[in-house]
Structures are given as structure tokens and as C-alpha cells.
PDB file of N, CA and C in Angstrom:
ATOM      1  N   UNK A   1       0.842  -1.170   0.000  1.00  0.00           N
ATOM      2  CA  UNK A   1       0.000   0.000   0.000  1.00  0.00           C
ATOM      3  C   UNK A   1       0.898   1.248   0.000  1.00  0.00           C
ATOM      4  N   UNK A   2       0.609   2.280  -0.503  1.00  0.00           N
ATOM      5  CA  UNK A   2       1.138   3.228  -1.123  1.00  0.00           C
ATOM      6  C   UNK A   2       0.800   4.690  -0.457  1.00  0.00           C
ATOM      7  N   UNK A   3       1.934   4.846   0.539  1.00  0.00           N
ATOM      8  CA  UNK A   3       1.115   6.494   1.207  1.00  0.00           C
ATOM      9  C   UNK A   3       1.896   7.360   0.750  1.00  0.00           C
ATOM     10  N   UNK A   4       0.703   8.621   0.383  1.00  0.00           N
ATOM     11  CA  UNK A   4       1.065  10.030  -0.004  1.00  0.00           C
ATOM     12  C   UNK A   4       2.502  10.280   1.310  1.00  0.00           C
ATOM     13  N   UNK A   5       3.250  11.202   1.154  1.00  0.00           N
ATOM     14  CA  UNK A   5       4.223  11.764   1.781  1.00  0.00           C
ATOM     15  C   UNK A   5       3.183  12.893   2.877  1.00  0.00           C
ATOM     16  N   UNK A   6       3.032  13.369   4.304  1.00  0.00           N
ATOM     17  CA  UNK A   6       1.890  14.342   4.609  1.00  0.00           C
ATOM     18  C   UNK A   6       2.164  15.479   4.170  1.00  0.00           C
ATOM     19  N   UNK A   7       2.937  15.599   3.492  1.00  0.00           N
ATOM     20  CA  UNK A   7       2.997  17.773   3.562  1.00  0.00           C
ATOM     21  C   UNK A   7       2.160  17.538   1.807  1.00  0.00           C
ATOM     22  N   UNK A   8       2.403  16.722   1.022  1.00  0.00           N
ATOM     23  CA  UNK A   8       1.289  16.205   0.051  1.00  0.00           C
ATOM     24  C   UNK A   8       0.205  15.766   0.140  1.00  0.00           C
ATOM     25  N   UNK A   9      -0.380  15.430   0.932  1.00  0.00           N
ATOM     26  CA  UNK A   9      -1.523  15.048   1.401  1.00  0.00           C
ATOM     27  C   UNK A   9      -2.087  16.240   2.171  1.00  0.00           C
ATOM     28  N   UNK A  10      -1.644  16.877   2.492  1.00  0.00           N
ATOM     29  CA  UNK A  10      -2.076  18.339   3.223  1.00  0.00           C
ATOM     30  C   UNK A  10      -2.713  19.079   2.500  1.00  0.00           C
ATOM     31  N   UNK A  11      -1.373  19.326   1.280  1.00  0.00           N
ATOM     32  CA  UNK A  11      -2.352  20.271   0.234  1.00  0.00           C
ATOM     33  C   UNK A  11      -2.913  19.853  -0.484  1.00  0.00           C
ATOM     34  N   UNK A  12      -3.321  18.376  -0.551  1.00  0.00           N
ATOM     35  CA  UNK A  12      -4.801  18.194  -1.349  1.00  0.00           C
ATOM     36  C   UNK A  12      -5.677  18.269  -0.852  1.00  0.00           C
ATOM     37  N   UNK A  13      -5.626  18.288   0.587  1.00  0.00           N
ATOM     38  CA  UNK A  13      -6.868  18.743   1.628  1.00  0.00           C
ATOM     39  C   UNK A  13      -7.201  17.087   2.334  1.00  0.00           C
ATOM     40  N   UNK A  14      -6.088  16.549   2.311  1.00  0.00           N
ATOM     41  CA  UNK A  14      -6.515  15.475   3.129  1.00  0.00           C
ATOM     42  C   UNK A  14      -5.725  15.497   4.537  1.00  0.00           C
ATOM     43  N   UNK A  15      -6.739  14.608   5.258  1.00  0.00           N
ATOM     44  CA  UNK A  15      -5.580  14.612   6.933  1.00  0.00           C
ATOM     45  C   UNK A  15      -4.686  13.911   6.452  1.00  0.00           C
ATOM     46  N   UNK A  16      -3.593  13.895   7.707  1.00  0.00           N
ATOM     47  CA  UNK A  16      -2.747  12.256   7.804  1.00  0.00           C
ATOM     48  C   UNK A  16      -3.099  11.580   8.008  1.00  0.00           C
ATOM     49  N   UNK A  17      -2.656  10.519   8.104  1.00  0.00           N
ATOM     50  CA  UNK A  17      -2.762   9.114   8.231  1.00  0.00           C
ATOM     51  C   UNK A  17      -2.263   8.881   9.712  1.00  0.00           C
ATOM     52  N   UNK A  18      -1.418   9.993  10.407  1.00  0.00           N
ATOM     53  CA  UNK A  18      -1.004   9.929  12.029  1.00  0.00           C
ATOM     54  C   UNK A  18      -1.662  11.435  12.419  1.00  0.00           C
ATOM     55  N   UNK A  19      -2.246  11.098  13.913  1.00  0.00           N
ATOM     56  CA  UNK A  19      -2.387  12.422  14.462  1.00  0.00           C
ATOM     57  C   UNK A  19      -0.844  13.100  15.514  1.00  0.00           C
ATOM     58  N   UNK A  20      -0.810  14.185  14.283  1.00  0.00           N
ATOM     59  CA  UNK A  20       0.295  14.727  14.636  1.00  0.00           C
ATOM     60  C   UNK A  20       0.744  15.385  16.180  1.00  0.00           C
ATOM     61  N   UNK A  21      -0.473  16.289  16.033  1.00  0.00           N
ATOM     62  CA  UNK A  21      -0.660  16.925  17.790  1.00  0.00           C
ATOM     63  C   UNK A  21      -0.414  15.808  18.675  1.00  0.00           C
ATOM     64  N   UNK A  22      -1.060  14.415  18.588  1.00  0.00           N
ATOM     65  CA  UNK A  22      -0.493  13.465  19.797  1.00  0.00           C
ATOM     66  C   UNK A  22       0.566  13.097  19.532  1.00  0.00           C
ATOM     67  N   UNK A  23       1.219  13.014  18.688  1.00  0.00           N
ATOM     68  CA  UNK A  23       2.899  13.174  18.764  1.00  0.00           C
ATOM     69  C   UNK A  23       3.728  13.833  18.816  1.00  0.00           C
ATOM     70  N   UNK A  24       3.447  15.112  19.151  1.00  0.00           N
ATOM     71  CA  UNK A  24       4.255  16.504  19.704  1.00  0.00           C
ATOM     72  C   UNK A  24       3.681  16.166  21.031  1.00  0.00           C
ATOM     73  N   UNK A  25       2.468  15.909  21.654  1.00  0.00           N
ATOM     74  CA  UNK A  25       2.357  15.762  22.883  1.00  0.00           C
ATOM     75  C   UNK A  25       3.044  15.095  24.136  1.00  0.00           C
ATOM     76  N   UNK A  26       3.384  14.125  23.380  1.00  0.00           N
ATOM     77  CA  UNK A  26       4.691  13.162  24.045  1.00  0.00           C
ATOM     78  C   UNK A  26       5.443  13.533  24.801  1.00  0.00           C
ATOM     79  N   UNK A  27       5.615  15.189  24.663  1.00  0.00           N
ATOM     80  CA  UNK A  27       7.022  15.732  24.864  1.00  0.00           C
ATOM     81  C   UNK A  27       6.320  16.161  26.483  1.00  0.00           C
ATOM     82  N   UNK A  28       5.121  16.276  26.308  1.00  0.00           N
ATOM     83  CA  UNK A  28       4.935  17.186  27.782  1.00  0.00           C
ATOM     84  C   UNK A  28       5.089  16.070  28.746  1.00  0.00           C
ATOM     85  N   UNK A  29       5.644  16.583  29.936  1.00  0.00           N
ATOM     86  CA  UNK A  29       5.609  18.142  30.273  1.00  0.00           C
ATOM     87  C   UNK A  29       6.719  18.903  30.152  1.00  0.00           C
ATOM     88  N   UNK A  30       7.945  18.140  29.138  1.00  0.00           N
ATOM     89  CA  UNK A  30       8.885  19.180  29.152  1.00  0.00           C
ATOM     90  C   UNK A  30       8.419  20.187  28.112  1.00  0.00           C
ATOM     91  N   UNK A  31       9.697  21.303  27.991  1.00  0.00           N
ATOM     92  CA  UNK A  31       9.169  22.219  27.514  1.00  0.00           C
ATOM     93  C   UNK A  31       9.488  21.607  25.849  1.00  0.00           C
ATOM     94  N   UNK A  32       8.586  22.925  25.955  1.00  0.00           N
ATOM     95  CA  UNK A  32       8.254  23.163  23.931  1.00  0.00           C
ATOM     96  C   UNK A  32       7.849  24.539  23.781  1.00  0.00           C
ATOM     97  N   UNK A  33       8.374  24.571  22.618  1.00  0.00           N
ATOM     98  CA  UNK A  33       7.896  25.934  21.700  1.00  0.00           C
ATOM     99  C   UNK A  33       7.674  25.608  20.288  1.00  0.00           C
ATOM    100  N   UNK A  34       6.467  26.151  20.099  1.00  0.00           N
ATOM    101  CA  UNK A  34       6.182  25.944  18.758  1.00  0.00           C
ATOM    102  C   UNK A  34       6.245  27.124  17.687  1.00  0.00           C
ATOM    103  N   UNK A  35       7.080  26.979  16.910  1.00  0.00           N
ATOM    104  CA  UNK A  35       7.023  28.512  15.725  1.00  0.00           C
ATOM    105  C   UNK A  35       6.524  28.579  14.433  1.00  0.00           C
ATOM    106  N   UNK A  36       5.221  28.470  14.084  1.00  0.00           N
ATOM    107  CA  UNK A  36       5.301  28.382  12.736  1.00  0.00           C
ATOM    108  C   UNK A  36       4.649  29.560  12.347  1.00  0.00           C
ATOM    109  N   UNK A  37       4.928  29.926  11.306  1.00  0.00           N
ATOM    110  CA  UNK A  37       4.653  31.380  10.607  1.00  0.00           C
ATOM    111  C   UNK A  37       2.853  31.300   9.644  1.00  0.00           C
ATOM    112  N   UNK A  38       1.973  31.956  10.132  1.00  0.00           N
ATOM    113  CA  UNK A  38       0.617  31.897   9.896  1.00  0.00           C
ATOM    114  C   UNK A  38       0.601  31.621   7.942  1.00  0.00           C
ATOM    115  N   UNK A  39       1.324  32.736   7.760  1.00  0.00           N
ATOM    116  CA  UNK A  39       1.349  32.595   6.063  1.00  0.00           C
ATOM    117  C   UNK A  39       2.196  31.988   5.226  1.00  0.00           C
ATOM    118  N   UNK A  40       3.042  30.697   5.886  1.00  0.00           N
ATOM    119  CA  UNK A  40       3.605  29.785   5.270  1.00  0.00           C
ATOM    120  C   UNK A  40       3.796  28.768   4.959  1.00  0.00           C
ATOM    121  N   UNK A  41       3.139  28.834   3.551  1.00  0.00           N
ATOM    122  CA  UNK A  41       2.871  27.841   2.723  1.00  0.00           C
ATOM    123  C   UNK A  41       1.200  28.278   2.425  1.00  0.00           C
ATOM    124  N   UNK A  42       0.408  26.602   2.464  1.00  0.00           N
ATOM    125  CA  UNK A  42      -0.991  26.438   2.258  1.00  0.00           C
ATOM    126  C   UNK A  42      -1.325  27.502   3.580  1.00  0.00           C
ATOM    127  N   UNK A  43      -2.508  28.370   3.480  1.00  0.00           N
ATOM    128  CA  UNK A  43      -3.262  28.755   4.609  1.00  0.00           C
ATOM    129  C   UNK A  43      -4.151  27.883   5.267  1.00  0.00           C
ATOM    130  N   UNK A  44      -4.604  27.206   4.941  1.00  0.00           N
ATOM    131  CA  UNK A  44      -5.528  26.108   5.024  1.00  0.00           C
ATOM    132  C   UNK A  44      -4.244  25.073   6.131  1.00  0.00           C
ATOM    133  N   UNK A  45      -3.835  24.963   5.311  1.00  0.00           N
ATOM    134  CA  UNK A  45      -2.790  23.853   6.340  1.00  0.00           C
ATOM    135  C   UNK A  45      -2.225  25.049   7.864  1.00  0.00           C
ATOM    136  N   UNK A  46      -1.982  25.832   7.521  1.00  0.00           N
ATOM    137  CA  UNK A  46      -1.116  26.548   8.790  1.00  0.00           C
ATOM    138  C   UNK A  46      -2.409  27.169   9.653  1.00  0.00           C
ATOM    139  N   UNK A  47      -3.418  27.193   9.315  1.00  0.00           N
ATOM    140  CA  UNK A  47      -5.229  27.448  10.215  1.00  0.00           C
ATOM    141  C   UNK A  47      -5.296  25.721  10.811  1.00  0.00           C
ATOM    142  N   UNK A  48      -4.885  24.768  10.589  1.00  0.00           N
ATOM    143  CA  UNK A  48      -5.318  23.636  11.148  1.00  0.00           C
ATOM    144  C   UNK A  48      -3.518  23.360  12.444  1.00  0.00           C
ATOM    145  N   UNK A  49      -3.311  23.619  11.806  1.00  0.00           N
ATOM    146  CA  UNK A  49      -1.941  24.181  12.666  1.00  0.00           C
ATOM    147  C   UNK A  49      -2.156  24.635  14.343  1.00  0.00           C
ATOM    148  N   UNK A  50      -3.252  25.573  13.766  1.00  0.00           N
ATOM    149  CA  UNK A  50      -2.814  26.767  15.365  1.00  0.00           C
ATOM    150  C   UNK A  50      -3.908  25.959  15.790  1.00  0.00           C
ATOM    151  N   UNK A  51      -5.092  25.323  15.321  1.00  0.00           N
ATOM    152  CA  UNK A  51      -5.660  24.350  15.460  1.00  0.00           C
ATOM    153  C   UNK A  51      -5.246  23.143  16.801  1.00  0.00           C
ATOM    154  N   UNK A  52      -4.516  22.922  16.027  1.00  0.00           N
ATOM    155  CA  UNK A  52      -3.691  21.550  16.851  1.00  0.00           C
ATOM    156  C   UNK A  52      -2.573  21.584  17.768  1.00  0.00           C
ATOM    157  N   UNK A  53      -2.170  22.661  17.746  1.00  0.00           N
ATOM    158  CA  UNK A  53      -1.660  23.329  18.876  1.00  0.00           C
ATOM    159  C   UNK A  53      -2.125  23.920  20.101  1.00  0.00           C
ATOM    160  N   UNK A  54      -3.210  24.248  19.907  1.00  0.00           N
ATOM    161  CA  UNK A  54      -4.087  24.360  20.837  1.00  0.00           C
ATOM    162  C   UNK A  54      -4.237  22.858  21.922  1.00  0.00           C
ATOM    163  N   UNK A  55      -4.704  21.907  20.707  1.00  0.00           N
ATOM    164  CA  UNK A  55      -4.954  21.044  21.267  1.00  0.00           C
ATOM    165  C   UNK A  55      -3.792  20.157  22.378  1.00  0.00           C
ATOM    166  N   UNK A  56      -2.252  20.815  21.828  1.00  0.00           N
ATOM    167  CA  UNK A  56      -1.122  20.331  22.823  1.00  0.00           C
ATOM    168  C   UNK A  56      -1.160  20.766  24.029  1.00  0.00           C
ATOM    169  N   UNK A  57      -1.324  22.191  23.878  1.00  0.00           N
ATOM    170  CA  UNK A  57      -1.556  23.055  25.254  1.00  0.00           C
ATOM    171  C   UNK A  57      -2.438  22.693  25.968  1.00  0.00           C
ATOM    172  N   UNK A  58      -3.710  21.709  25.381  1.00  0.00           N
ATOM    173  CA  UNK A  58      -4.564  21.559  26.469  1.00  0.00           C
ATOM    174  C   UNK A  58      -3.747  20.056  27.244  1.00  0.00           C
ATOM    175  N   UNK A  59      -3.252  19.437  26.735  1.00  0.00           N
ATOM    176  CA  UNK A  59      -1.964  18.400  27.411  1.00  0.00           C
ATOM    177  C   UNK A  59      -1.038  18.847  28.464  1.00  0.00           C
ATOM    178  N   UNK A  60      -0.539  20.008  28.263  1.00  0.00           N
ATOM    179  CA  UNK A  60       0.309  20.776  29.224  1.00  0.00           C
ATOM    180  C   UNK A  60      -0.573  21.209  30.520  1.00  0.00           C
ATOM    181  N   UNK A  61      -1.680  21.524  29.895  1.00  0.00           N
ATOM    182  CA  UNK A  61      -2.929  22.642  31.041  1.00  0.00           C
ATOM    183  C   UNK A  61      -3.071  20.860  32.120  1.00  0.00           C
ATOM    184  N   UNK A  62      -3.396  19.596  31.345  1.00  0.00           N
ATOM    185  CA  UNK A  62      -4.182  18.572  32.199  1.00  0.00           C
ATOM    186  C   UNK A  62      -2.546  18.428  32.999  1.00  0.00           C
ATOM    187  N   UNK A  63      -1.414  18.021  32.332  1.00  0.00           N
ATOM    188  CA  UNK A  63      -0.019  17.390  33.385  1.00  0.00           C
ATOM    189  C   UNK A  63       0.134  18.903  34.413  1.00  0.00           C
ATOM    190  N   UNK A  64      -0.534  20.419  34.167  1.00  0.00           N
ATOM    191  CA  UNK A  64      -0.333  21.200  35.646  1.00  0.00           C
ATOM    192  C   UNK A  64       0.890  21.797  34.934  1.00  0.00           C
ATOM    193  N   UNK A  65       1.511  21.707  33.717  1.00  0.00           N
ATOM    194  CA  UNK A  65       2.684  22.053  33.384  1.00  0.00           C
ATOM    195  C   UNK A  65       2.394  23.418  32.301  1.00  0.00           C
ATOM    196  N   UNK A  66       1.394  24.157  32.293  1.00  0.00           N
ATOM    197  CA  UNK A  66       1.280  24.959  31.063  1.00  0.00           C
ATOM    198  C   UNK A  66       2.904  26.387  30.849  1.00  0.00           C
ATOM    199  N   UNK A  67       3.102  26.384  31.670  1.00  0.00           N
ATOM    200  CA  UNK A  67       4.350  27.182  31.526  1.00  0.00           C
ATOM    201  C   UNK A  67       5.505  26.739  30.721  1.00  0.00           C
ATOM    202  N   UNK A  68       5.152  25.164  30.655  1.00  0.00           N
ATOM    203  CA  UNK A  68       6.429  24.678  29.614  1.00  0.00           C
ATOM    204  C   UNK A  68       5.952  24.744  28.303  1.00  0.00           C
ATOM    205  N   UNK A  69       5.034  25.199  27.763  1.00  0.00           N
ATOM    206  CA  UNK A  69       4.319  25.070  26.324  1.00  0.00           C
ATOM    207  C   UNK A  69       4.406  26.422  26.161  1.00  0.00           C
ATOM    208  N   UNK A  70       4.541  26.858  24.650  1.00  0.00           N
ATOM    209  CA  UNK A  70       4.373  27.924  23.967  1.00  0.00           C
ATOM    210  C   UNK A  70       4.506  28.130  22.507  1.00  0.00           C
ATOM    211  N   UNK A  71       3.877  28.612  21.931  1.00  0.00           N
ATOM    212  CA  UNK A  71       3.265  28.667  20.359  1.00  0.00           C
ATOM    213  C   UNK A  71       3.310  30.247  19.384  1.00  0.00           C
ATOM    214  N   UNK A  72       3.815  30.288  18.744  1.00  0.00           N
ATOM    215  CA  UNK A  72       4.293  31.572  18.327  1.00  0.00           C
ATOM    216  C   UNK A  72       3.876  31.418  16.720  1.00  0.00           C
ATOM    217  N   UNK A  73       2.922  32.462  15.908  1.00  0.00           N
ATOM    218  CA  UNK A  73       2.085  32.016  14.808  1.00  0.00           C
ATOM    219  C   UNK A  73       2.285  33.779  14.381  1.00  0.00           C
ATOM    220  N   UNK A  74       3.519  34.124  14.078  1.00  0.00           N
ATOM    221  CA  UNK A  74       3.602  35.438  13.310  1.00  0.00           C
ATOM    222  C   UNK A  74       3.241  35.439  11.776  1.00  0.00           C
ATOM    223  N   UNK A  75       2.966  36.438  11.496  1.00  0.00           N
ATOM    224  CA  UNK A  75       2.563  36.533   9.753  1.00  0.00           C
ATOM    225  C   UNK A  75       3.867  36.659   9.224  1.00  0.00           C
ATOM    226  N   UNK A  76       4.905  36.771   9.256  1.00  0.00           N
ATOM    227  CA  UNK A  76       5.946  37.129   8.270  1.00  0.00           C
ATOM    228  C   UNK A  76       6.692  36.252   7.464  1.00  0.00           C
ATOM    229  N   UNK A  77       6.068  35.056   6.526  1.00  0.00           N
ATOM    230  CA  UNK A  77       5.992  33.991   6.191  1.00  0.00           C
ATOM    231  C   UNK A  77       7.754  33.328   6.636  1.00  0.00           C
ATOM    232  N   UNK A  78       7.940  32.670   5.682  1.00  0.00           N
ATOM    233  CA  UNK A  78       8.916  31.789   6.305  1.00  0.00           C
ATOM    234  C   UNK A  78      10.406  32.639   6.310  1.00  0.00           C
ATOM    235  N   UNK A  79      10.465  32.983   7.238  1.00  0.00           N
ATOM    236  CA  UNK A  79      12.174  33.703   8.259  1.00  0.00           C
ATOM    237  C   UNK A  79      11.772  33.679   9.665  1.00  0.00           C
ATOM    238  N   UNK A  80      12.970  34.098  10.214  1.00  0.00           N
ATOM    239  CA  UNK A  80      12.562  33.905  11.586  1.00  0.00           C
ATOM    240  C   UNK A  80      13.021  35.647  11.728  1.00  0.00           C
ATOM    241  N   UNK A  81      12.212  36.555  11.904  1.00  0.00           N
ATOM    242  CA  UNK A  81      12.277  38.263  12.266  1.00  0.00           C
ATOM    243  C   UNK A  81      12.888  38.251  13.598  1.00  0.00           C
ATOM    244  N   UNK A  82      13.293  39.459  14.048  1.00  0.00           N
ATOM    245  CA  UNK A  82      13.861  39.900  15.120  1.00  0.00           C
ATOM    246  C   UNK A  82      13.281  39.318  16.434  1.00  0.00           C
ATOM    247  N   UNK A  83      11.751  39.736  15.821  1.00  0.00           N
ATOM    248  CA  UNK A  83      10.761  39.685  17.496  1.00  0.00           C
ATOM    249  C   UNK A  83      10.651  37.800  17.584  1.00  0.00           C
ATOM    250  N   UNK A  84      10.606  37.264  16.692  1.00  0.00           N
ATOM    251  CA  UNK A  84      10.835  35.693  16.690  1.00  0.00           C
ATOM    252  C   UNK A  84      12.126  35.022  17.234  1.00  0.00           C
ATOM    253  N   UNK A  85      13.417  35.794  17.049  1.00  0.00           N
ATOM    254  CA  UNK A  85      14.224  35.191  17.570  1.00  0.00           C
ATOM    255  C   UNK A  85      14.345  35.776  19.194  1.00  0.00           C
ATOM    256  N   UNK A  86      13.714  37.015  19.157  1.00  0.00           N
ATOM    257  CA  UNK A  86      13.612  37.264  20.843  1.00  0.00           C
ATOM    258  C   UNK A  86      12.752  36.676  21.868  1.00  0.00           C
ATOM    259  N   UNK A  87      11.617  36.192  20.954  1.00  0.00           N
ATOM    260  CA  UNK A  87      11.032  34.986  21.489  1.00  0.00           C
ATOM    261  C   UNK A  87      11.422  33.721  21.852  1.00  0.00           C
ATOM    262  N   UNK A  88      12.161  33.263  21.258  1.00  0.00           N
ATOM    263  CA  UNK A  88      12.555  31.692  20.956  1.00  0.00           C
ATOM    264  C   UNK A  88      13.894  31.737  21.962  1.00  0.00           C
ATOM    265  N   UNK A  89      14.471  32.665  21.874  1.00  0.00           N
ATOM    266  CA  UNK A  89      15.893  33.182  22.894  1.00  0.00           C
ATOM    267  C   UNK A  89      15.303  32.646  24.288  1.00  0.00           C
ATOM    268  N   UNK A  90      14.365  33.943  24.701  1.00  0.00           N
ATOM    269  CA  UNK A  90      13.580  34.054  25.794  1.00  0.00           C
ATOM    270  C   UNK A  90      13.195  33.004  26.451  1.00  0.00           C
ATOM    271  N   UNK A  91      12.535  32.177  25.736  1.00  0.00           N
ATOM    272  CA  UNK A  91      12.263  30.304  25.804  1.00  0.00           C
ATOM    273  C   UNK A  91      12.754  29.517  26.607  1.00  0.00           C
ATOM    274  N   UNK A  92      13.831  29.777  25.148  1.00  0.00           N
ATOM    275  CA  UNK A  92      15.241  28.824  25.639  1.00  0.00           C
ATOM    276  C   UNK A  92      16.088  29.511  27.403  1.00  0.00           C
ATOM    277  N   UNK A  93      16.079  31.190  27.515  1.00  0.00           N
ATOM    278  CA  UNK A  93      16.962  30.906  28.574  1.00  0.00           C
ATOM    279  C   UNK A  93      15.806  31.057  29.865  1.00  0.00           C
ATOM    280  N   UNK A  94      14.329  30.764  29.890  1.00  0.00           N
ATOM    281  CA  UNK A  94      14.032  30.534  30.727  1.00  0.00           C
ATOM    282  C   UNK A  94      13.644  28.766  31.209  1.00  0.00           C
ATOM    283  N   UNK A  95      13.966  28.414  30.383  1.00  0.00           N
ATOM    284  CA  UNK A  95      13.803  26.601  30.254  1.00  0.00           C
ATOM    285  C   UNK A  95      15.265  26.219  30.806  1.00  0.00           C
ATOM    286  N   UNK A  96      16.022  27.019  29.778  1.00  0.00           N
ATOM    287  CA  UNK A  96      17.875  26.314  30.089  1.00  0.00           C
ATOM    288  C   UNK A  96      18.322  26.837  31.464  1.00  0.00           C
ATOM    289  N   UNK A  97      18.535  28.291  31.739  1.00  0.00           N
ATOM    290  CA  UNK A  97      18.711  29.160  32.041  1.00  0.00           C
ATOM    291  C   UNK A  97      18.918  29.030  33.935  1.00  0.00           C
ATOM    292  N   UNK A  98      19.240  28.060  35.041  1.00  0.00           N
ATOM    293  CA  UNK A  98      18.791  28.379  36.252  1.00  0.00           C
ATOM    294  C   UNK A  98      17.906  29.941  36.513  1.00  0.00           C
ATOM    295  N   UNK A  99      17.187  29.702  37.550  1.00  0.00           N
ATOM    296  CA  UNK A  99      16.052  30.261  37.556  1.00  0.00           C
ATOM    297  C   UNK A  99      16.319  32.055  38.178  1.00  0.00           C
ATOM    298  N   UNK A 100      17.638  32.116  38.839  1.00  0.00           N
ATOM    299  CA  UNK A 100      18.272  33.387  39.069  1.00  0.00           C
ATOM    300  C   UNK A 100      19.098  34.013  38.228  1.00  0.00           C
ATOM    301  N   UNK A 101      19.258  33.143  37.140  1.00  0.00           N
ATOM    302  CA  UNK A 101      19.927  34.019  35.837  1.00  0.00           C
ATOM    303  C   UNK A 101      18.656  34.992  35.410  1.00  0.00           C
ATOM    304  N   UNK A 102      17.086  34.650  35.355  1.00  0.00           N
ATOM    305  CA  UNK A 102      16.071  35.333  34.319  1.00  0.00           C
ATOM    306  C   UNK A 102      15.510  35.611  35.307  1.00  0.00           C
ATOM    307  N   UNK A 103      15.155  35.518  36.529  1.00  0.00           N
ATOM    308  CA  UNK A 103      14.280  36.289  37.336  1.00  0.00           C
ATOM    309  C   UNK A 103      13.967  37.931  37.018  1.00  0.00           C
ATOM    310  N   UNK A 104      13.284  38.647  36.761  1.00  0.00           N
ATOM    311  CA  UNK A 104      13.205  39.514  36.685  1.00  0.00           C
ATOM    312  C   UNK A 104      12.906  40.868  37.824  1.00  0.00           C
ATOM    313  N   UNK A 105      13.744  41.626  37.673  1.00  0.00           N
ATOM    314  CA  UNK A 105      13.733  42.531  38.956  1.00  0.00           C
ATOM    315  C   UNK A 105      13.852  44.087  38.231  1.00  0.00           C
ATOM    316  N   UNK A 106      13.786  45.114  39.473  1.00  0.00           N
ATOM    317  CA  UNK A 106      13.796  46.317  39.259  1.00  0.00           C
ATOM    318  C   UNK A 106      15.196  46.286  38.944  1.00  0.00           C
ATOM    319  N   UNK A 107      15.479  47.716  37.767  1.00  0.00           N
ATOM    320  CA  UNK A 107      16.898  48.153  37.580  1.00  0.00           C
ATOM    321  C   UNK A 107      17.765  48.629  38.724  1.00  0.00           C
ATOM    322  N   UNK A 108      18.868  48.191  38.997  1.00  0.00           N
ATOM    323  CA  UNK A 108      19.611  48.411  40.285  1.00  0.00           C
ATOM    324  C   UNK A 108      19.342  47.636  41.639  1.00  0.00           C
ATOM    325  N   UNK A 109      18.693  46.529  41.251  1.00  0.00           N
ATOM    326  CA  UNK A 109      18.437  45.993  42.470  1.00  0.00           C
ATOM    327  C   UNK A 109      19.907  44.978  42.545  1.00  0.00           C
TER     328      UNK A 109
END
């Protein structure tokens, strides 16, 4: 039997053949960030996207862990812009980061 490849099967408007969201879910409760850019590629495919991402976060919300999930759906099709990599930075050094490196405080404290 003979399966389409999914990013081909996408844009003919069919699902997969695996549900994807429960296999990004796996990951919780560690962290994740998700980046995909609203206008890249099919629209249709990247609307079922923020879709199913949703549906991860509600995985994070049931394990009590929603602080390790996050989803980032800018319009500026496929690059990663300034405010994207200050996002994804941010992420990373509050996930990597011990927790008194990013605490945030008043200037001069």
C-alpha cells in the first residue's frame, strides 16, 4: 500500500494518516515551543496548525505544566524576524537558564 508523503496530502486537503498533535504531545511536560509562521505555505494547512496546537496546550494545562508550552504564529511567512528570535531566545533561557539568571527585577536591584 502506497502512502502520499503528509505535507502532500495536506495540500490536497486530506488529513494524515497519524495524528500529529499526539505526537508533539509526548514531549509534555517538558518544555516546547512551537514557531510556525501563519502565512507559510498552504493557509488552510497553517489554520489547522494553530488548530492543533491548541490542542497540545490543552496536554500541558491537564499534566499542571502549562508554563512549559508555547506557540508563536507570526505573519511574516517563512524567516525567523527579530521579534521571533527574541522569542525563541527568551524560551530557551528561561527553560535552560537556572532560575536566578532570568528572574526579573527592578533596575539596580
Amino acid at each position: 500500500m502506497y502512502f502520499k508523503p503528509i505535507r502532500a496530502a495536506l495540500l490536497w486537503g486530506e488529513l494524515p494518516p497519524i495524528d500529529m498533535h499526539e505526537i508533539i504531545a509526548l514531549i509534555a511536560p517538558r518544555p516546547f515551543l512551537d514557531v510556525s509562521a501563519l502565512n507559510d505555505g498552504d493557509p488552510l494547512v497553517q489554520r489547522q496548525r494553530v488548530l492543533m496546537v491548541m490542542k497540545i496546550a490543552d496536554v500541558y494545562e491537564l499534566l499542571k505544566a502549562p508554563e512549559n508550552f508555547a506557540f508563536f504564529v507570526p505573519g511574516r511567512g517563512h524567516s525567523v524576524p527579530h521579534e521571533t528570535r527574541e522569542l525563541i531566545f527568551g524560551f530557551l533561557d528561561a527553560h535552560l537558564k537556572p532560575p536566578e539568571a532570568t528572574r526579573a527585577c527592578l533596575v539596580g536591584e
